[in-house]
PDB file of N, CA and C in Angstrom:
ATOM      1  N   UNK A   1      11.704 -10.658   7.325  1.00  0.00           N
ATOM      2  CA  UNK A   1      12.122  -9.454   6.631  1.00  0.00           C
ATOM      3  C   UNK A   1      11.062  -8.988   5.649  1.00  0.00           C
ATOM      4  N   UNK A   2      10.109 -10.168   5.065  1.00  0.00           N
ATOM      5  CA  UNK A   2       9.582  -9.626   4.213  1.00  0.00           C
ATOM      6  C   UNK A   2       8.436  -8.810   4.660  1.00  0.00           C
ATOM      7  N   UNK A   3       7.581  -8.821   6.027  1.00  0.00           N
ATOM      8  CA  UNK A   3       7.137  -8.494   6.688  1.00  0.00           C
ATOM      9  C   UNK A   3       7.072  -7.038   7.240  1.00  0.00           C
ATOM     10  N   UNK A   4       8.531  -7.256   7.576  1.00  0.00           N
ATOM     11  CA  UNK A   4       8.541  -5.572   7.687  1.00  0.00           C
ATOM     12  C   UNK A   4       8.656  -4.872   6.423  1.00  0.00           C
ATOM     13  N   UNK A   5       9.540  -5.498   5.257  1.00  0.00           N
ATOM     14  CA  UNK A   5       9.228  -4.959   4.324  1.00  0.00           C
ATOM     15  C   UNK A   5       7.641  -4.315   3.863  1.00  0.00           C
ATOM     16  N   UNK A   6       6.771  -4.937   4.388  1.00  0.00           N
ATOM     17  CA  UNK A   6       5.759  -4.862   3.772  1.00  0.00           C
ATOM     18  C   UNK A   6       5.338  -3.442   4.363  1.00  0.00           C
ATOM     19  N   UNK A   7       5.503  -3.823   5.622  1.00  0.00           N
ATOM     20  CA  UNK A   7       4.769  -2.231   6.776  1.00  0.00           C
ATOM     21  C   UNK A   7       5.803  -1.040   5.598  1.00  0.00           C
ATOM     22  N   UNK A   8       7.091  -1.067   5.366  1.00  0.00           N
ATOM     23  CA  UNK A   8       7.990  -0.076   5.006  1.00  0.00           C
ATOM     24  C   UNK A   8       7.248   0.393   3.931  1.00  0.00           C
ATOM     25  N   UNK A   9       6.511  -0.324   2.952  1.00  0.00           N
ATOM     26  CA  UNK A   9       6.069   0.120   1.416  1.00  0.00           C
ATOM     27  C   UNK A   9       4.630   0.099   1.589  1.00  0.00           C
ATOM     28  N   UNK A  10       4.085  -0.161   2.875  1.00  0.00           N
ATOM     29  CA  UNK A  10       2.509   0.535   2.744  1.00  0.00           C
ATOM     30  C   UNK A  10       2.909   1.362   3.207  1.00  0.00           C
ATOM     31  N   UNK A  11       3.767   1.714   4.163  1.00  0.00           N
ATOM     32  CA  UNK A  11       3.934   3.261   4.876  1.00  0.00           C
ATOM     33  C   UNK A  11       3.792   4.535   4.021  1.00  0.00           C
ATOM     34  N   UNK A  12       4.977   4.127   3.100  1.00  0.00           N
ATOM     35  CA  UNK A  12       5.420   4.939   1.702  1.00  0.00           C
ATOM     36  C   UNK A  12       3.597   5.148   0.839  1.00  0.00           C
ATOM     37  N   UNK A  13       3.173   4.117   0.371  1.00  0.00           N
ATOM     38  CA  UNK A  13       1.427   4.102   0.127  1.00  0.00           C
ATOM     39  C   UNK A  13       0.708   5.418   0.981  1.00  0.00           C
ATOM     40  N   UNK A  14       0.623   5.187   2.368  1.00  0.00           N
ATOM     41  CA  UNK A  14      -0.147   6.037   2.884  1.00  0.00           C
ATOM     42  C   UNK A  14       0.245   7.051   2.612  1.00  0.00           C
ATOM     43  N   UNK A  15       1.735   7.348   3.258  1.00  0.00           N
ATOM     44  CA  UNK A  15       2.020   9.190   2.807  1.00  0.00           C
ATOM     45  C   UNK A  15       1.615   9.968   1.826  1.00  0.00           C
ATOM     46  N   UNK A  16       1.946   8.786   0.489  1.00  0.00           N
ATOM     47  CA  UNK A  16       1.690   9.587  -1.239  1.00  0.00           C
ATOM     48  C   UNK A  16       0.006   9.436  -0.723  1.00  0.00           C
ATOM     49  N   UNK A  17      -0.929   8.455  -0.536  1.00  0.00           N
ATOM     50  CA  UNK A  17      -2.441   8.793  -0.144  1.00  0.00           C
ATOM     51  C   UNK A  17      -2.852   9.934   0.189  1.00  0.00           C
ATOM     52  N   UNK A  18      -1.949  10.674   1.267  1.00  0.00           N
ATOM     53  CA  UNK A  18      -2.526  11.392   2.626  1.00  0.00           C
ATOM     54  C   UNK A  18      -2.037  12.742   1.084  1.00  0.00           C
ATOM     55  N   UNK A  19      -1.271  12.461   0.702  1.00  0.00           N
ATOM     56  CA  UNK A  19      -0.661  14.147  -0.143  1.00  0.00           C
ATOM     57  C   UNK A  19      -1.561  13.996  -0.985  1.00  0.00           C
ATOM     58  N   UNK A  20      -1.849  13.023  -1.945  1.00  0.00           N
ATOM     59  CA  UNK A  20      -2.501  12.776  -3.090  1.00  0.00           C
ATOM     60  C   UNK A  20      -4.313  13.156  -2.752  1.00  0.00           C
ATOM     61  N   UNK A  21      -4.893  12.306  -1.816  1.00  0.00           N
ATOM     62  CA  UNK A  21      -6.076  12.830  -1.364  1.00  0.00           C
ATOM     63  C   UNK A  21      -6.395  14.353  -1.251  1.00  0.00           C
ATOM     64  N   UNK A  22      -5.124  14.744  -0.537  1.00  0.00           N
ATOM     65  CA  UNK A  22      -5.541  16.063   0.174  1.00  0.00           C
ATOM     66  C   UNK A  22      -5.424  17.167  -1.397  1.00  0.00           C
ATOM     67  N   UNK A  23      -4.433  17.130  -1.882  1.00  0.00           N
ATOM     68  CA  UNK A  23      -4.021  17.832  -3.462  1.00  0.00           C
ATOM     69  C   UNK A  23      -5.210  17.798  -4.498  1.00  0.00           C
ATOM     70  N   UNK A  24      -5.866  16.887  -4.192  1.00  0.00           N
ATOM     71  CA  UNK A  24      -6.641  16.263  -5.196  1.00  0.00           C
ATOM     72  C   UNK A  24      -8.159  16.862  -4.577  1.00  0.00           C
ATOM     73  N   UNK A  25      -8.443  17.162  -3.261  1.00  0.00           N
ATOM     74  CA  UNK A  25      -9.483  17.025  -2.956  1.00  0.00           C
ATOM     75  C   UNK A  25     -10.271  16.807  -2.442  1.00  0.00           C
ATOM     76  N   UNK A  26     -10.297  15.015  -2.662  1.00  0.00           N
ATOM     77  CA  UNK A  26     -10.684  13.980  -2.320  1.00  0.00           C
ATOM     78  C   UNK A  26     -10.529  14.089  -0.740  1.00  0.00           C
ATOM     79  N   UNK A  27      -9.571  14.269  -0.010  1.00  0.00           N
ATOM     80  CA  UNK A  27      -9.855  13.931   1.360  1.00  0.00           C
ATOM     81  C   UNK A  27     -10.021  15.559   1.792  1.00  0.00           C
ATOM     82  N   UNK A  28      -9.896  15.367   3.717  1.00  0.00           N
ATOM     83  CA  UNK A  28      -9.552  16.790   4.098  1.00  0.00           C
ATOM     84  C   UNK A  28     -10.864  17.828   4.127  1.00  0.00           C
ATOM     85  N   UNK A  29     -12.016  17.250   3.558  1.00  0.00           N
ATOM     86  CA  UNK A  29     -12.904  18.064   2.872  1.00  0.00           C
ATOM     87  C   UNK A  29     -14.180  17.829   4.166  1.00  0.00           C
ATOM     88  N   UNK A  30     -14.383  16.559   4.463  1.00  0.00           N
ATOM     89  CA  UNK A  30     -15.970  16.735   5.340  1.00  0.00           C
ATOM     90  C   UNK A  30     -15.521  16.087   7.079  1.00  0.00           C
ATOM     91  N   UNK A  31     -15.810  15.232   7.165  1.00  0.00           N
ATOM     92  CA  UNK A  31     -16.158  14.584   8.589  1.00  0.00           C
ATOM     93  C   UNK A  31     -14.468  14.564   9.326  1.00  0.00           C
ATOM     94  N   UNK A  32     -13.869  13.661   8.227  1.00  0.00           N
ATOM     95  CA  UNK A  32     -12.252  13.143   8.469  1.00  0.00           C
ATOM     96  C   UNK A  32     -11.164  14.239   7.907  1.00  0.00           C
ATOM     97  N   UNK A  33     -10.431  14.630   8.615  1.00  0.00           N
ATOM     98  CA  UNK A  33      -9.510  15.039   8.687  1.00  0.00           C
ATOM     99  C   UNK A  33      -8.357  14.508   9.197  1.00  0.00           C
ATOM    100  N   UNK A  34      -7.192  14.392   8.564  1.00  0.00           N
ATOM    101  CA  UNK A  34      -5.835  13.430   8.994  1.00  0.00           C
ATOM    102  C   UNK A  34      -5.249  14.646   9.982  1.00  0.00           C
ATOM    103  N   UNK A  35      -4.903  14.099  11.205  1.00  0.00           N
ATOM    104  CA  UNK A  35      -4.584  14.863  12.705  1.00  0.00           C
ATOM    105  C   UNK A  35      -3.087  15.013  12.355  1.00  0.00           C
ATOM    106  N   UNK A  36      -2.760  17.031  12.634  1.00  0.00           N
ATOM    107  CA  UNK A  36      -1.453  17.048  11.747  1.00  0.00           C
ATOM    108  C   UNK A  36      -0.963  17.061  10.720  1.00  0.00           C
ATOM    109  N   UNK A  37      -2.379  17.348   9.735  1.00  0.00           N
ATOM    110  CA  UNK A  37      -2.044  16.689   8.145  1.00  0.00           C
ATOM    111  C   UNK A  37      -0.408  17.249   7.647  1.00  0.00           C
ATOM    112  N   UNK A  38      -0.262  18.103   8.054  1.00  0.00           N
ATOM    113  CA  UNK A  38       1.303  18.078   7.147  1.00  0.00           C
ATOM    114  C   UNK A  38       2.249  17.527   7.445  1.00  0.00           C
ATOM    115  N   UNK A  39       2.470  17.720   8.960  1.00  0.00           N
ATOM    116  CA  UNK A  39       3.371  17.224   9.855  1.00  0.00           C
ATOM    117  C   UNK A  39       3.524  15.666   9.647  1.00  0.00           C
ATOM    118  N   UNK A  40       2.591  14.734  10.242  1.00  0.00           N
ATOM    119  CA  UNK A  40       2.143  13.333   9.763  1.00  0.00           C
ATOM    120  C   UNK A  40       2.799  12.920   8.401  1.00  0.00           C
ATOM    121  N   UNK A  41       2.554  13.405   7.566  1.00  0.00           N
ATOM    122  CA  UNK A  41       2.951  12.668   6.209  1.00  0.00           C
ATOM    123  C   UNK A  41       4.208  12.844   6.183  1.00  0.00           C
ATOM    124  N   UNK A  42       4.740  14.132   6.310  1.00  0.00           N
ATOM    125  CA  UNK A  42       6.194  14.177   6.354  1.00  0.00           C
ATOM    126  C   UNK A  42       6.855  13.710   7.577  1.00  0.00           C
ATOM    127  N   UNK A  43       6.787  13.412   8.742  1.00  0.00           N
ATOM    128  CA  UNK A  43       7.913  12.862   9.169  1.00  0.00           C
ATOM    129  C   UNK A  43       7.305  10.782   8.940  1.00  0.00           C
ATOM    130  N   UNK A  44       6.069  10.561   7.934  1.00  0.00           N
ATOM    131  CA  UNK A  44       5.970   8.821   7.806  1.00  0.00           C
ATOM    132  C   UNK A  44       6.865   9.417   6.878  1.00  0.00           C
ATOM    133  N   UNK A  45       7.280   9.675   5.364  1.00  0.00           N
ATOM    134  CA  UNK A  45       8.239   9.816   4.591  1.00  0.00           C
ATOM    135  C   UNK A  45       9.532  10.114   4.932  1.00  0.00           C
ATOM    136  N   UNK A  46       9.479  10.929   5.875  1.00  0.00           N
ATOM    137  CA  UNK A  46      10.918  10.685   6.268  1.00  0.00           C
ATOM    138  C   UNK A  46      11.467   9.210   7.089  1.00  0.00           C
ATOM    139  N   UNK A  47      10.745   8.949   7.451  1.00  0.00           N
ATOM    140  CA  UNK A  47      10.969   7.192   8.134  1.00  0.00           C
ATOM    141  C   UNK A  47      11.487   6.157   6.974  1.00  0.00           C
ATOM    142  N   UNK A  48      10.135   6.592   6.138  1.00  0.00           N
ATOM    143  CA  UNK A  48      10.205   5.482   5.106  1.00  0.00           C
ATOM    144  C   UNK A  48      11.492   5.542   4.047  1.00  0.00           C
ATOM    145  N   UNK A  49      11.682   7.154   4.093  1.00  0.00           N
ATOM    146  CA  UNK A  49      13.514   7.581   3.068  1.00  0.00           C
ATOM    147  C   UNK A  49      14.352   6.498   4.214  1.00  0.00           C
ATOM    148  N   UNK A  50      14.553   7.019   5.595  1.00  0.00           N
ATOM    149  CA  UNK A  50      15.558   6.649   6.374  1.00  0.00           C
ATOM    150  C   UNK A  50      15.335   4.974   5.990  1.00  0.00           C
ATOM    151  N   UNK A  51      14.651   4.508   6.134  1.00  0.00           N
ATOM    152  CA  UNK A  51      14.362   2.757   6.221  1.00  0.00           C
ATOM    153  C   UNK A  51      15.160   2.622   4.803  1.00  0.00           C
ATOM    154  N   UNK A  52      15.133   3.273   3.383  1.00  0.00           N
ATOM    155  CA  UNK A  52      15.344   2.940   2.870  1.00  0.00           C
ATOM    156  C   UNK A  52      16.464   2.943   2.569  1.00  0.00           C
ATOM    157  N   UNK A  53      17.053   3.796   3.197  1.00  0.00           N
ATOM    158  CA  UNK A  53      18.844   4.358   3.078  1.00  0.00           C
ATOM    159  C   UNK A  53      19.632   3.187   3.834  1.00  0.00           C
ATOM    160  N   UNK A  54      18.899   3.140   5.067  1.00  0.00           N
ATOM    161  CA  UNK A  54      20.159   2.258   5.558  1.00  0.00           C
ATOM    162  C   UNK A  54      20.076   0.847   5.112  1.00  0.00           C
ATOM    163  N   UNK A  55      19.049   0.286   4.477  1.00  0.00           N
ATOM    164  CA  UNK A  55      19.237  -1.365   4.121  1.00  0.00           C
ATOM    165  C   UNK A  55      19.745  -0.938   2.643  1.00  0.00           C
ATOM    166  N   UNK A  56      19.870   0.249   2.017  1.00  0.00           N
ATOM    167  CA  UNK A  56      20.599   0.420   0.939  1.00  0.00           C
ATOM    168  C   UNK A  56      22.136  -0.136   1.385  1.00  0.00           C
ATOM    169  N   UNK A  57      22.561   0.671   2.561  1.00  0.00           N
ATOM    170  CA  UNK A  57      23.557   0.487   2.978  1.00  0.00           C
ATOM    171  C   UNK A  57      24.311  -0.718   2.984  1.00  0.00           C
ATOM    172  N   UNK A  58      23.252  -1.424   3.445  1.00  0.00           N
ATOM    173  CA  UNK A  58      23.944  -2.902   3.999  1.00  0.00           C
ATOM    174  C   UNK A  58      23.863  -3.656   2.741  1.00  0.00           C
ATOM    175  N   UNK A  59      24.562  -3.852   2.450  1.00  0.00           N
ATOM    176  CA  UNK A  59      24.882  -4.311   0.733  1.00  0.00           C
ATOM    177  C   UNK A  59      24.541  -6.312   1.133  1.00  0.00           C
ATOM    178  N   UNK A  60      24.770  -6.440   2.088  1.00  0.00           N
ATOM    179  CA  UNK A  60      24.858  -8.423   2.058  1.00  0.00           C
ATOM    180  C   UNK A  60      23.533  -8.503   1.942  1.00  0.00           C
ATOM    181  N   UNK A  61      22.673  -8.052   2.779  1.00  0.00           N
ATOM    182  CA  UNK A  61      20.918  -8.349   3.222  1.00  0.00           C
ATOM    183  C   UNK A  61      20.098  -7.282   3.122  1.00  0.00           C
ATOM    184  N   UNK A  62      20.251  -5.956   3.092  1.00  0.00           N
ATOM    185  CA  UNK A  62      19.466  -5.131   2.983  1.00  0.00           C
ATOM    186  C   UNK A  62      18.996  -5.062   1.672  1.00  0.00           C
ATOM    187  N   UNK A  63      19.968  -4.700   0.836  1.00  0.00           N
ATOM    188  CA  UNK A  63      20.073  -4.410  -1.079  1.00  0.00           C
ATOM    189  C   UNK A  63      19.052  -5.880  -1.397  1.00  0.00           C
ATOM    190  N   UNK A  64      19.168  -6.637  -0.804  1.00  0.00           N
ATOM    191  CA  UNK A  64      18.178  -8.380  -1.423  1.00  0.00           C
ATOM    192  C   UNK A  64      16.989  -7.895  -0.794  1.00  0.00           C
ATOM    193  N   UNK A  65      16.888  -7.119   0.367  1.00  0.00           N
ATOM    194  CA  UNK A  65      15.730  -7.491   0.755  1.00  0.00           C
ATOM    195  C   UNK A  65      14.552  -6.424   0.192  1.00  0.00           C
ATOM    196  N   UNK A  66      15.286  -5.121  -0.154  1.00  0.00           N
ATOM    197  CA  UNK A  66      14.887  -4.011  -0.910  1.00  0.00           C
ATOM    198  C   UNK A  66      13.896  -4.670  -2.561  1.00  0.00           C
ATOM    199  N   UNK A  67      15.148  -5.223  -3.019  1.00  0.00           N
ATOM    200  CA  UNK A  67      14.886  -5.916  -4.062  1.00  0.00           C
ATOM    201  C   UNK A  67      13.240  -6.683  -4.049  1.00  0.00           C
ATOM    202  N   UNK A  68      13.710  -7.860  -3.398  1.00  0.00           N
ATOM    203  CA  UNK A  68      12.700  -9.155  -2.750  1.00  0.00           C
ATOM    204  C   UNK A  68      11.376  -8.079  -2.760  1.00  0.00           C
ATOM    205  N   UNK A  69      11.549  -7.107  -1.884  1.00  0.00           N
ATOM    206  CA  UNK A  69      10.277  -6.269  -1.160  1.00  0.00           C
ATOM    207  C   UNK A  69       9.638  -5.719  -2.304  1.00  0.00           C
ATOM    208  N   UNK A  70      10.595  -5.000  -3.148  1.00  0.00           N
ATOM    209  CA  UNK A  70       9.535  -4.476  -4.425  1.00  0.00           C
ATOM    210  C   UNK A  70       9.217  -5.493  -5.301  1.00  0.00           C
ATOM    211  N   UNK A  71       9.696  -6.485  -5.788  1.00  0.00           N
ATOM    212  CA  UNK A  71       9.443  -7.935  -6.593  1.00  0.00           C
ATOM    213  C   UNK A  71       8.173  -8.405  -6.447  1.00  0.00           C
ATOM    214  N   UNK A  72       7.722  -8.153  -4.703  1.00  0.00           N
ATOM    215  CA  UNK A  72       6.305  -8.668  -4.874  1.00  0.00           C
ATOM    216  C   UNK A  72       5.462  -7.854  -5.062  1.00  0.00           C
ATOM    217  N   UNK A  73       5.419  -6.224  -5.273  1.00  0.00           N
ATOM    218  CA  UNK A  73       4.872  -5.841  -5.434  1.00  0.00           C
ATOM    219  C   UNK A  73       4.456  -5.200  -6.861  1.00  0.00           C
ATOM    220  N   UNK A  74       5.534  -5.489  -7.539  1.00  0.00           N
ATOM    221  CA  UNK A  74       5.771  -5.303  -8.774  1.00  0.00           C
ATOM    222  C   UNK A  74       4.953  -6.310  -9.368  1.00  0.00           C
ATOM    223  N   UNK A  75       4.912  -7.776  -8.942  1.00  0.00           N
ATOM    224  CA  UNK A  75       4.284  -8.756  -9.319  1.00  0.00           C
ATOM    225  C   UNK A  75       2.935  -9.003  -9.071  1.00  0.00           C
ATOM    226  N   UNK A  76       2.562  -8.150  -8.094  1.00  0.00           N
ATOM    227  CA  UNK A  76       1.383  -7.985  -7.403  1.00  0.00           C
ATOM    228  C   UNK A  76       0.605  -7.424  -8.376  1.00  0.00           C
ATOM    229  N   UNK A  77       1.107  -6.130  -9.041  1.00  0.00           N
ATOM    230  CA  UNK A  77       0.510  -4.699  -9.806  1.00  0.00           C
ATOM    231  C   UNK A  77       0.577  -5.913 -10.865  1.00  0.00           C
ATOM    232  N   UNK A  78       1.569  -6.347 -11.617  1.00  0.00           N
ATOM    233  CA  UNK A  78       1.045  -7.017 -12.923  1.00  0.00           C
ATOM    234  C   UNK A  78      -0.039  -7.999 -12.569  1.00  0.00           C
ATOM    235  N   UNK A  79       0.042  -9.082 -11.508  1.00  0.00           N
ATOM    236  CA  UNK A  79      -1.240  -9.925 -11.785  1.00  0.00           C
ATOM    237  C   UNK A  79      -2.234  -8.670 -12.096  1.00  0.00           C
ATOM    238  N   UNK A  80      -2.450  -7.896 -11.147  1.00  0.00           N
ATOM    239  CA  UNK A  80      -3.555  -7.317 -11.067  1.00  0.00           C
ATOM    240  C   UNK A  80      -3.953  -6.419 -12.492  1.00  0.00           C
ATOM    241  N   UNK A  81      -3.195  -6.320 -12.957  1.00  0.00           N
ATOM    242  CA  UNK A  81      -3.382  -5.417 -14.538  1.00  0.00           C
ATOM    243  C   UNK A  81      -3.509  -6.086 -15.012  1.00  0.00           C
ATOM    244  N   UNK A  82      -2.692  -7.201 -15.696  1.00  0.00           N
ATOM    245  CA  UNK A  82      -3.057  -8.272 -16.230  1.00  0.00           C
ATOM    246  C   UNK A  82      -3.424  -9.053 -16.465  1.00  0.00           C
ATOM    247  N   UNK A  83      -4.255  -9.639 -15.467  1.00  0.00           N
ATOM    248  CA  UNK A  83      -5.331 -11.068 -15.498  1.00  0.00           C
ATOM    249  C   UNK A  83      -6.609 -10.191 -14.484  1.00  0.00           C
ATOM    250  N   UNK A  84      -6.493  -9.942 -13.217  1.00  0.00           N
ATOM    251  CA  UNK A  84      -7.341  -9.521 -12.854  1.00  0.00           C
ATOM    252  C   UNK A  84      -8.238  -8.874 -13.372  1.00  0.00           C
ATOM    253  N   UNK A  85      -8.062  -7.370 -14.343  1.00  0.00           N
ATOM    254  CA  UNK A  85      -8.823  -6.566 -14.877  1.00  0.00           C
ATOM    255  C   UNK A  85      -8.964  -6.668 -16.079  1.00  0.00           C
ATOM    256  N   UNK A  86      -8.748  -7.926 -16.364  1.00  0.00           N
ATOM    257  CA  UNK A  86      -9.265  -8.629 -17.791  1.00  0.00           C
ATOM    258  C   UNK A  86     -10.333  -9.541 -17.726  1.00  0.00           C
ATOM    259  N   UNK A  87     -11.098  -9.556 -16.645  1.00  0.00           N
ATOM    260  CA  UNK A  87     -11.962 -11.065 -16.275  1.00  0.00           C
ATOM    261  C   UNK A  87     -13.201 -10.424 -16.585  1.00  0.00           C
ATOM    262  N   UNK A  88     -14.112 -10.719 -17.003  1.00  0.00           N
ATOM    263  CA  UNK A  88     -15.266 -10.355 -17.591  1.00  0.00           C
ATOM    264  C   UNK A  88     -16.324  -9.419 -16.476  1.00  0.00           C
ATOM    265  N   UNK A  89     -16.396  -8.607 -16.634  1.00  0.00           N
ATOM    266  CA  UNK A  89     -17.290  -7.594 -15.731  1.00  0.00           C
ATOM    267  C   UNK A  89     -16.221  -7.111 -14.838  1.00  0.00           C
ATOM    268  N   UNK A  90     -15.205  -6.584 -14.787  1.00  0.00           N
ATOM    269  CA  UNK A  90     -13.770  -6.482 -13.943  1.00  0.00           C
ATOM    270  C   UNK A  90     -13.737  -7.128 -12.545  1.00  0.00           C
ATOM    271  N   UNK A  91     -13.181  -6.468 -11.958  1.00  0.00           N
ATOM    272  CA  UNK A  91     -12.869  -6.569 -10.173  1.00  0.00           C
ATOM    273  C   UNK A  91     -12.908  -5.725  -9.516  1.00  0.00           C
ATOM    274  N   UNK A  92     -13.383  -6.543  -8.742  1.00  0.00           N
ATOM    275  CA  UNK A  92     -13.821  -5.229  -7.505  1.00  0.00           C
ATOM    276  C   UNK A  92     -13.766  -6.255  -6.306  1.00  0.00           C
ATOM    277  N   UNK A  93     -13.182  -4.947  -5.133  1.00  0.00           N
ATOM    278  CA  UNK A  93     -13.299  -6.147  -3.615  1.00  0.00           C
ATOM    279  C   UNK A  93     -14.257  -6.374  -3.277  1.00  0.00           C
ATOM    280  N   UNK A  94     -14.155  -7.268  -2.647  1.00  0.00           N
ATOM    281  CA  UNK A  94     -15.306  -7.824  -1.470  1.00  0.00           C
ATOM    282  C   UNK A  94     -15.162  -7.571  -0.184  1.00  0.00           C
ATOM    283  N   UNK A  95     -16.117  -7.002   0.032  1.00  0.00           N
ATOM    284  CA  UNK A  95     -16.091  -7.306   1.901  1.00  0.00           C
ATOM    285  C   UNK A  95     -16.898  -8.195   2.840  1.00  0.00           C
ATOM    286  N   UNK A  96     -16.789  -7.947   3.636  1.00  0.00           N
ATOM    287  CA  UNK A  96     -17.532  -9.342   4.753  1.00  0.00           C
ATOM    288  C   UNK A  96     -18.819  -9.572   4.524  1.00  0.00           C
ATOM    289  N   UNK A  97     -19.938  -8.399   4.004  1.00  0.00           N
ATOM    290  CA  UNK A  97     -21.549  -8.851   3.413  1.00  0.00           C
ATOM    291  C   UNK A  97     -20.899  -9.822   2.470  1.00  0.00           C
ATOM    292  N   UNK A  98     -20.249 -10.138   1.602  1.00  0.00           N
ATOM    293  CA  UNK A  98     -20.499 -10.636   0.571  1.00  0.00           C
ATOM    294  C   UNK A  98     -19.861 -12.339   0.829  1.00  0.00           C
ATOM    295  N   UNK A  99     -18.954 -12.276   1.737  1.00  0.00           N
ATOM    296  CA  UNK A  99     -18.670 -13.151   2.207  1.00  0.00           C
ATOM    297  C   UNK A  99     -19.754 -13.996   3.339  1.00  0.00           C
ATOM    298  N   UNK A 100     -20.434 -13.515   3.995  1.00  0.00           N
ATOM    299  CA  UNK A 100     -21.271 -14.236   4.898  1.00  0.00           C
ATOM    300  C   UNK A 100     -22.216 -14.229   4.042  1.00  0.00           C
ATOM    301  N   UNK A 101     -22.534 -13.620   2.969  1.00  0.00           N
ATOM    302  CA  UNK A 101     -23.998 -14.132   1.650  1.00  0.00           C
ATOM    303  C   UNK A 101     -23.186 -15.634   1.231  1.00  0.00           C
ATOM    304  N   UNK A 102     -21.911 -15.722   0.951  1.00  0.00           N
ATOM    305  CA  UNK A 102     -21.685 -16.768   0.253  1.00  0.00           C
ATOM    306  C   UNK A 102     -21.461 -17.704   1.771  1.00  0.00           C
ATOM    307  N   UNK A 103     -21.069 -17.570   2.306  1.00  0.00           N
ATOM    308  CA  UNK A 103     -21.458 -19.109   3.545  1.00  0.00           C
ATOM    309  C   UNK A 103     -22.667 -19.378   3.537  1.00  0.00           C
ATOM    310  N   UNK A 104     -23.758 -18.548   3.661  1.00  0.00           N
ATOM    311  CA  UNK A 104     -25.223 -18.927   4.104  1.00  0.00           C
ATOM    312  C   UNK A 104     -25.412 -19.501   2.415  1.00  0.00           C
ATOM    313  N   UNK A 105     -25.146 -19.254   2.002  1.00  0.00           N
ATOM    314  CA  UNK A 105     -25.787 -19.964   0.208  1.00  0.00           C
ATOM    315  C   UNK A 105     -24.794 -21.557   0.063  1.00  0.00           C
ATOM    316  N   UNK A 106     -23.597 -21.511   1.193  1.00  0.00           N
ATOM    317  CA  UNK A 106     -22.998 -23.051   1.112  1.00  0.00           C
ATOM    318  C   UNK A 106     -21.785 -22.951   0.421  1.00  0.00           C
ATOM    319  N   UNK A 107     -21.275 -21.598  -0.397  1.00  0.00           N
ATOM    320  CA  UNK A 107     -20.317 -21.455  -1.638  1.00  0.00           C
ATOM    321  C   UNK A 107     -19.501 -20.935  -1.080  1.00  0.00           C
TER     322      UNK A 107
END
């Protein structure tokens, strides 16, 4: 459950992305364009309302799992505000260069 939970609340992520990018600017503008841009976002939001209505519904397992699903992400955002972007020179990801620099160095 928590699994799909997860696809349900990146879904919700992308849509506000795809509006937020495009409102903002930021996307929509050179090479990439989201196929459908209006259409696309609104019927992933409408999925992601419906997903959320009916495990509202189901009061035994849905309502826990709703719960459960935002808990980690709630907990997620505080590590990350709170210890993460307090570590000296902040954070930032890594991707795979930086990872195959650190195998070949042994670390």
């Amino acid at each position: 459950m928590l699994l799909s939970g997860n696809y349900m609340i990146l879904t919700g992520f992308y849509v506000w992305g795809m509006f937020a990018g495009r409102n903002s600017g930021r996307t929509g503008q050179r090479s990439y364009r989201a196929p459908f841009y209006p259409i696309l976002p609104i019927v992933g939001g409408l999925v992601v309302v419906g997903e959320i209505v009916v495990l509202w519904l189901d009061a035994e397992m849905g309502r826990k799992f709703l719960f459960v699903c935002a808990g980690v992400y709630v907990l997620a955002f505080l590590y990350y505000r709170f210890v993460l972007m307090r570590r000296a020179g902040g954070w930032r990801l890594t991707g795979p260069a930086d990872i195959d620099n650190a195998a070949r160095r042994g670390g």
